[in-house]
C-alpha atoms as a PDB file:
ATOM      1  CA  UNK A   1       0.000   0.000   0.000  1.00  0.00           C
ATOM      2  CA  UNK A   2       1.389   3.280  -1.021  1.00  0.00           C
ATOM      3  CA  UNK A   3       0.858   6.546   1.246  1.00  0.00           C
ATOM      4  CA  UNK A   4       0.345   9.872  -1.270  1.00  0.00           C
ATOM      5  CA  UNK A   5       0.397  13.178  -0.002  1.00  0.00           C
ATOM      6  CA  UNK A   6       0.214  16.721  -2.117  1.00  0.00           C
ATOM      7  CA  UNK A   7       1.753  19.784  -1.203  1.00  0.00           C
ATOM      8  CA  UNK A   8       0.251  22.440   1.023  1.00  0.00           C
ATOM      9  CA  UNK A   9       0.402  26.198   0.542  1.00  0.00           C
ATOM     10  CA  UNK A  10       2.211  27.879   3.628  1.00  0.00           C
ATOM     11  CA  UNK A  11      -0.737  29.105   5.471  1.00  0.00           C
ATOM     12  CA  UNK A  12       1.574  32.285   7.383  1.00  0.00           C
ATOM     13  CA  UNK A  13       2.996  33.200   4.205  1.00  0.00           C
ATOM     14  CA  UNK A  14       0.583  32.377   1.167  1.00  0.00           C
ATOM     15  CA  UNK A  15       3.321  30.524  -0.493  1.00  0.00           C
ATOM     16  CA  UNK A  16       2.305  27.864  -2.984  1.00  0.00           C
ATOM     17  CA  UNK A  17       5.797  25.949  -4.055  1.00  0.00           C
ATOM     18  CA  UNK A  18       5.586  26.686  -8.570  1.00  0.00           C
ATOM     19  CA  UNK A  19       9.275  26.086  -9.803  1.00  0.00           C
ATOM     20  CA  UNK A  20       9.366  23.304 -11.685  1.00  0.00           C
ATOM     21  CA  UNK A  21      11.492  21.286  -9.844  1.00  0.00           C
ATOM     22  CA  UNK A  22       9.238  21.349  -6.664  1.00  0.00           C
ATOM     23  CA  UNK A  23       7.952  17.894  -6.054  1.00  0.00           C
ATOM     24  CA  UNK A  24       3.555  18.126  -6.184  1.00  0.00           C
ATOM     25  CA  UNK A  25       2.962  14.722  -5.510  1.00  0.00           C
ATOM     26  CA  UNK A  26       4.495  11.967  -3.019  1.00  0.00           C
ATOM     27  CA  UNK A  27       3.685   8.004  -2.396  1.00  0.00           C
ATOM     28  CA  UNK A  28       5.426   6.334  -0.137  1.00  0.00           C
ATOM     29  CA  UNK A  29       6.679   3.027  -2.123  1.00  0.00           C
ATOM     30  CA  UNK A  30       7.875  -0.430  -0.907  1.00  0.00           C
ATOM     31  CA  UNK A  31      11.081  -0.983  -0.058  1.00  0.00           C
ATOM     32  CA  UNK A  32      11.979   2.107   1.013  1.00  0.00           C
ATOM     33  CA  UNK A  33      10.918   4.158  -2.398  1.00  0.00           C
ATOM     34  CA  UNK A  34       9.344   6.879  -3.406  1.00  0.00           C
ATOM     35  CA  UNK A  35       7.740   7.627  -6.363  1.00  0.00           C
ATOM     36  CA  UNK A  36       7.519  11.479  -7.034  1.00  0.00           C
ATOM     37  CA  UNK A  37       5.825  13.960  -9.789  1.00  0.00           C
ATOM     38  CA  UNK A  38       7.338  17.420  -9.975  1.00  0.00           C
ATOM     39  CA  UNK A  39       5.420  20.545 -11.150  1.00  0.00           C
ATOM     40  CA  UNK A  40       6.408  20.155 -14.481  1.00  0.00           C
ATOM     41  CA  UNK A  41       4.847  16.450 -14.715  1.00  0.00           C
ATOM     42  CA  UNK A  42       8.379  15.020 -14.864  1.00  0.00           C
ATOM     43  CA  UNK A  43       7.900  11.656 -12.418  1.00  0.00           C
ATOM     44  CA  UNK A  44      10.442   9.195 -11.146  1.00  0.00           C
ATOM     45  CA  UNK A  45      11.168   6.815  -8.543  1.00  0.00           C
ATOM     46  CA  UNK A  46      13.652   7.827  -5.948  1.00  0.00           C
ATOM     47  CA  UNK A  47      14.969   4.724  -3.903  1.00  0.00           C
ATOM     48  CA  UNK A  48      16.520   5.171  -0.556  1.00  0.00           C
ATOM     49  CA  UNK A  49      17.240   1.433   0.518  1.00  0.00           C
ATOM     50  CA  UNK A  50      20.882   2.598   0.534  1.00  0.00           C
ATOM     51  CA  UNK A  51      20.030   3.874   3.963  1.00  0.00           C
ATOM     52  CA  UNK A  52      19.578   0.374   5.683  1.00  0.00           C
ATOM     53  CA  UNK A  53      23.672  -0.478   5.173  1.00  0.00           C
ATOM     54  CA  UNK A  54      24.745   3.033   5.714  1.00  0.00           C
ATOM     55  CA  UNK A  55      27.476   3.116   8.456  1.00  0.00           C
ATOM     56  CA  UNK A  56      26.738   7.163   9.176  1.00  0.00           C
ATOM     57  CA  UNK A  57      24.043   8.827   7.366  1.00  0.00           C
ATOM     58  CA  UNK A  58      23.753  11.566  10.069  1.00  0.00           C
ATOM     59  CA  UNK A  59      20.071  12.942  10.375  1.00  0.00           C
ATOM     60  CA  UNK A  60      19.134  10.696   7.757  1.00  0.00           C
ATOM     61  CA  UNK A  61      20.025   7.848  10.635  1.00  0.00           C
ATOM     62  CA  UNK A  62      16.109   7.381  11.958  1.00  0.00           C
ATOM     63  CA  UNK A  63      15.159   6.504   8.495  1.00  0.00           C
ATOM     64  CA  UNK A  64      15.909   3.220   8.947  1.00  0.00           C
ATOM     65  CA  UNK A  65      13.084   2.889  11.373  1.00  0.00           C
ATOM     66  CA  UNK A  66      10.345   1.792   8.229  1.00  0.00           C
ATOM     67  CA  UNK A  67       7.795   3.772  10.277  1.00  0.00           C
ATOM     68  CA  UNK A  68       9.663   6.873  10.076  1.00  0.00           C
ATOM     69  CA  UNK A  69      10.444   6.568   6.455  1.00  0.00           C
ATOM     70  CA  UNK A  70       6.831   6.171   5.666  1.00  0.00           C
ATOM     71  CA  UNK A  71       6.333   9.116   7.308  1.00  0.00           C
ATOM     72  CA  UNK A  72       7.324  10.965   4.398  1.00  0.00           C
ATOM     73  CA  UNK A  73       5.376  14.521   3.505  1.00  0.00           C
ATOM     74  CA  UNK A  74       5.753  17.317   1.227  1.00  0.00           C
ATOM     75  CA  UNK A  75       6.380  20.815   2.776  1.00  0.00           C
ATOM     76  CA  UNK A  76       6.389  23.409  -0.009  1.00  0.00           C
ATOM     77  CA  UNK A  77       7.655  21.091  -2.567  1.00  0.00           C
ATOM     78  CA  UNK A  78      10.108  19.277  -0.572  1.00  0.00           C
ATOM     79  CA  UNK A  79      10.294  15.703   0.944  1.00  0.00           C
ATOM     80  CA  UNK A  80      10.488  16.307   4.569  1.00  0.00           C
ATOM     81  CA  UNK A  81      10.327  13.462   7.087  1.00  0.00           C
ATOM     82  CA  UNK A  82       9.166  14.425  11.337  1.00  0.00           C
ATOM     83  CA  UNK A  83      12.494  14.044  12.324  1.00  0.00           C
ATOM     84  CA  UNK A  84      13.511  16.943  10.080  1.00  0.00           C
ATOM     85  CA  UNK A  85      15.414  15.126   7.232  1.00  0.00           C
ATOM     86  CA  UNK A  86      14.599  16.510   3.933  1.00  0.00           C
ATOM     87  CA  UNK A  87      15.415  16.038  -0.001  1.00  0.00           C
ATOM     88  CA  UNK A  88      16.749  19.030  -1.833  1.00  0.00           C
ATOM     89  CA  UNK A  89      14.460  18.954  -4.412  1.00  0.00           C
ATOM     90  CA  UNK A  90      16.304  20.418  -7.252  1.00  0.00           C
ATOM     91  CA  UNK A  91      18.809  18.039  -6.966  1.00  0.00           C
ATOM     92  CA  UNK A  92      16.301  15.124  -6.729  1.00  0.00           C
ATOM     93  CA  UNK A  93      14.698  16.949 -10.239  1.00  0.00           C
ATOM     94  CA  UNK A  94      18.364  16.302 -12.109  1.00  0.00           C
ATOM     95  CA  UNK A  95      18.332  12.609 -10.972  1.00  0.00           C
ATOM     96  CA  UNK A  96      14.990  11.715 -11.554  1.00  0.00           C
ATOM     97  CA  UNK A  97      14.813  13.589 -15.191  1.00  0.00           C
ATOM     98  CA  UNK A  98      18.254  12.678 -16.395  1.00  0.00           C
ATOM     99  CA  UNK A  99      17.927   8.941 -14.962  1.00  0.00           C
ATOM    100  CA  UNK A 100      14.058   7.981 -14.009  1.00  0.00           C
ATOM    101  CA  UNK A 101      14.722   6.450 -11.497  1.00  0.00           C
ATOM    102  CA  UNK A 102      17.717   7.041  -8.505  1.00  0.00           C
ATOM    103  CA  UNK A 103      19.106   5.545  -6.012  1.00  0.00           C
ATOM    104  CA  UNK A 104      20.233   8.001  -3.267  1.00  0.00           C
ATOM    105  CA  UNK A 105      23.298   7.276  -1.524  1.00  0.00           C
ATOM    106  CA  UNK A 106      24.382   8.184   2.326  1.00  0.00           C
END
């Protein structure tokens, strides 16, 4: 079962994220992917398993904990996770639209 979320406009600021490489829609995969769609309808898979055999991965460290990966959200365009890990997005953009698909190393 996937988990989708879509992004939310900053309610103190009116912002509503509108550069093209701003992520608009998130599902949580299996395996510790995520398939994302970017305002410009570019979509790829972003895989994170990586994380699991990572000796130091710093604040990326609690996503090994499957709950807390699936806790994955979009804030403004941006994966964000509670523990406040996030995905620069623009760099996630070249990845995904050079490659399709990525898999993120720590």
């Amino acid at each position: 079962m996937s988990i989708q979320t879509t992004p939310e406009a900053n309610q103190a600021a009116g912002v509503i994220p509108a550069a093209p490489w701003r992520v608009k829609a998130l599902s949580v995969l299996p395996d510790y992917r995520l398939a994302v769609t970017f305002m410009d309808g570019t979509n790829g898979i972003a895989d994170f398993s990586s994380v699991l055999t990572a000796k130091e991965c710093g604040i990326f460290e609690a996503l090994k904990d499957k709950a807390c990966f699936d806790q994955a959200r979009l804030d403004l365009g941006v994966v964000t996770w509670p523990n406040g890990a996030d995905m620069d997005p623009a760099w996630m953009y070249e990845q995904i639209k050079a490659n399709k698909s990525w898999a993120v190393t720590f």
